[in-house]
Protein backbone atom coordinates (compact mmCIF):
# COMPACT_ATOMS: atom_id res chain seq x y z
CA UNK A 1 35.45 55.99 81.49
CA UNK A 2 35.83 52.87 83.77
CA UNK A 3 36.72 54.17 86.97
CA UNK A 4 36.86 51.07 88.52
CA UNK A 5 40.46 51.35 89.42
CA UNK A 6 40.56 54.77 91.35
CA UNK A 7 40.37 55.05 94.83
CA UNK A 8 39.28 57.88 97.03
CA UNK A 9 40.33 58.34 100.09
CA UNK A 10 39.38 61.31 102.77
CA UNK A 11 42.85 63.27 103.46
CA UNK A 12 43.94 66.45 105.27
CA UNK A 13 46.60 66.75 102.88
CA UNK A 14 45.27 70.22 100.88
CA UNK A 15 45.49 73.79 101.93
CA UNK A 16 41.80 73.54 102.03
CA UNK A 17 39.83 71.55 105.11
CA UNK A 18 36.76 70.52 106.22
CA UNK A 19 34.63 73.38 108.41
CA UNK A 20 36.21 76.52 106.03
CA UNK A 21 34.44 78.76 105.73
CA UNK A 22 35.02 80.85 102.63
CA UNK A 23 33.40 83.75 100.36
CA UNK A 24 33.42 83.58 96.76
CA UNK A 25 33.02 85.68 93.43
CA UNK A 26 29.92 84.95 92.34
CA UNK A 27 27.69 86.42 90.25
CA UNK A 28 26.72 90.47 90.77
CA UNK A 29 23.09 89.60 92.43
CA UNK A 30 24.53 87.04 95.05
CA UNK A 31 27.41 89.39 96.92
CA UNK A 32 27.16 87.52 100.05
CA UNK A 33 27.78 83.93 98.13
CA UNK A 34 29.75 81.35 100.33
CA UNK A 35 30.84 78.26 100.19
CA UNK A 36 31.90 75.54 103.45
CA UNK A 37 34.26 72.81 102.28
CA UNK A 38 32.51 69.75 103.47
CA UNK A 39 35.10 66.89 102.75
CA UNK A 40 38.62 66.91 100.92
CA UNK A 41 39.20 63.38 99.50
CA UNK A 42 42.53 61.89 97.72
CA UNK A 43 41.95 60.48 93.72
CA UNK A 44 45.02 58.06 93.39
CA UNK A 45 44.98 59.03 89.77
CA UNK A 46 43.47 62.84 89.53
CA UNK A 47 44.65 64.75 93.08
CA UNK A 48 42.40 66.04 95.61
CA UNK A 49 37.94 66.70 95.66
CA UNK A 50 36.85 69.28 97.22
CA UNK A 51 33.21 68.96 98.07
CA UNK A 52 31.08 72.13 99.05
CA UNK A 53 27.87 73.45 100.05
CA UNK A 54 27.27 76.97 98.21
CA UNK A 55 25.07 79.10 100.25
CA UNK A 56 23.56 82.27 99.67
CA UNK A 57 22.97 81.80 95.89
CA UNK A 58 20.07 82.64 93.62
CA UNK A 59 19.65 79.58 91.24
CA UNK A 60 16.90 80.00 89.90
CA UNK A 61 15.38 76.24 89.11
CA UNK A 62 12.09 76.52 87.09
CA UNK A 63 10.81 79.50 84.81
CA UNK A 64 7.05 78.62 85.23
CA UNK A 65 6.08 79.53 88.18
CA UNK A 66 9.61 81.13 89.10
CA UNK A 67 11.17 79.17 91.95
CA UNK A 68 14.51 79.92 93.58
CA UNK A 69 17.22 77.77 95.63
CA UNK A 70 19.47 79.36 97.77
CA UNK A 71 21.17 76.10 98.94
CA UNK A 72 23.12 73.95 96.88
CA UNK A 73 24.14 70.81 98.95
CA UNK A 74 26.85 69.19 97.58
CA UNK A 75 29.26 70.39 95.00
CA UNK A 76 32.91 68.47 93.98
CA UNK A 77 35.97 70.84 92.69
CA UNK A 78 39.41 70.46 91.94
CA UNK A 79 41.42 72.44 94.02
CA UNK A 80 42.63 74.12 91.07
CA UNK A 81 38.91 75.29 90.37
CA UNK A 82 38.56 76.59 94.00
CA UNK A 83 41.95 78.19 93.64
CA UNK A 84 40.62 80.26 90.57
CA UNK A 85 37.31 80.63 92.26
CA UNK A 86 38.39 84.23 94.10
CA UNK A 87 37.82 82.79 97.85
CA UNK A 88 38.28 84.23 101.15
CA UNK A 89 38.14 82.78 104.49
CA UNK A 90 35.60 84.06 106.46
CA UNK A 91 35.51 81.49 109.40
CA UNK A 92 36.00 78.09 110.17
CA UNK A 93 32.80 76.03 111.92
CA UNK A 94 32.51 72.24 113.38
CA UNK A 95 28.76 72.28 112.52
CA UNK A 96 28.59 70.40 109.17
CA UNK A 97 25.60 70.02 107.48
CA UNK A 98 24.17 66.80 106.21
CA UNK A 99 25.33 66.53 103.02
CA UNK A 100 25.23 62.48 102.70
CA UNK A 101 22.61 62.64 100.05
CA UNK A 102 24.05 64.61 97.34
CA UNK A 103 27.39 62.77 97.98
CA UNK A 104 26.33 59.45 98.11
CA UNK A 105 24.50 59.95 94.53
CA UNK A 106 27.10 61.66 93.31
CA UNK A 107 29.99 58.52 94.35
CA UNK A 108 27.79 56.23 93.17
CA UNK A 109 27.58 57.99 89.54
CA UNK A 110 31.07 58.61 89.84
CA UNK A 111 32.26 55.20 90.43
CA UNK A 112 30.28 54.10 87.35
CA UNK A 113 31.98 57.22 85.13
CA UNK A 114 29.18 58.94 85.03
CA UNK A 115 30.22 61.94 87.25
CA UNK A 116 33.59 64.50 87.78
CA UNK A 117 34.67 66.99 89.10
CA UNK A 118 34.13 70.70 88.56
CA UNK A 119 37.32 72.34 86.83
CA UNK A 120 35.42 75.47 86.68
CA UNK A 121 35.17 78.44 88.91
CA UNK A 122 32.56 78.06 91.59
CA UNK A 123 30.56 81.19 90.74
CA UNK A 124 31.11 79.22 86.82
CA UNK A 125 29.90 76.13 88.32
CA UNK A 126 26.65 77.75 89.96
CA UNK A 127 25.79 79.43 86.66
CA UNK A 128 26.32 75.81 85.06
CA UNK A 129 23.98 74.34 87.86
CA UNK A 130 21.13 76.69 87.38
CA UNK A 131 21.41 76.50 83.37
CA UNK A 132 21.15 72.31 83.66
CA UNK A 133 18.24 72.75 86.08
CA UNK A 134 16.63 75.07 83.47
CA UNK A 135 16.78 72.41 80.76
CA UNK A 136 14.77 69.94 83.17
CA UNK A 137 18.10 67.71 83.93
CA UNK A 138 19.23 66.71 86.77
CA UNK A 139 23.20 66.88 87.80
CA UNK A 140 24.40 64.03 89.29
CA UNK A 141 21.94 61.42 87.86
C-alpha cells in the first residue's frame, strides 16, 4: 500500500501517554509481563500508534541452542489492541529507554508499506513475535 500520503504526527491526544507504566495479560509463564508506552503518534488516515517496550517476557528466539529475550524494544498498537490487551497501570516513569532503533526501522518500513500496526492483543502480539523469530524472520525488515 503506498503510504506516501499519511502523516504521523506525535500527539497527547489518547487516554494512553508516554512514561505509563502498565501490566498486561500475557501468557501463563510471564505473570509479571509489562509494557511502558514509549510514544503515542496521530495517523491522519488510521487514528492513533501506540509504541511499547514489553518487558518481562519469555520469547524464546532460537530452538538450537535455546536462547531467550526478555526485552522487546519497540512494539506499535492500535489503541484498540491495547484496549483489548487486559492492562493495568502500575506507575508512570520519565526514564524512557532508547528505543530509536527499533522505531526508526520500523518508520522507515512503514513509510514504504511494508509495516502496520498490531490490531492484536499484546500478550497475541508477543506470541506472534516469538513464532516469526522461530521461522528465522525478522519483524520489521
Amino acid at each position: 500500500m503506498d503510504k506516501s500520503n499519511l502523516t504521523l504526527q506525535d500527539t497527547t491526544d489518547s487516554k494512553y501517554h508516554v512514561g505509563d507504566d502498565y501490566s498486561f495479560k500475557s501468557r501463563d509463564f510471564e505473570p509479571n509481563a509489562r509494557l511502558l508506552i514509549l510514544k503515542v503518534e496521530h495517523e491522519n488516515k488510521g487514528g492513533n500508534i501506540i509504541h511499547v517496550r514489553v518487558d518481562s517476557v519469555k520469547v524464546k528466539t532460537s530452538e538450537n541452542p535455546v536462547k531467550y529475550s526478555t526485552v522487546i524494544t519497540h512494539m506499535p498498537f492500535s489503541e484498540a489492541a491495547l484496549d483489548s490487551s487486559g492492562l493495568k497501570k502500575i506507575g508512570e516513569t520519565k526514564a524512557i529507554l532508547d528505543y530509536q532503533e527499533g522505531y526508526n526501522e520500523w518508520k522507515t518500513s512503514f513509510d514504504k508499506g511494508g509495516a502496520g500496526v498490531f490490531s492484536i492483543s499484546v500478550g497475541k502480539a508477543v506470541e506472534y513475535m516469538e513464532e516469526t523469530m522461530l521461522k528465522g524472520h525478522t519483524v520489521d525488515k
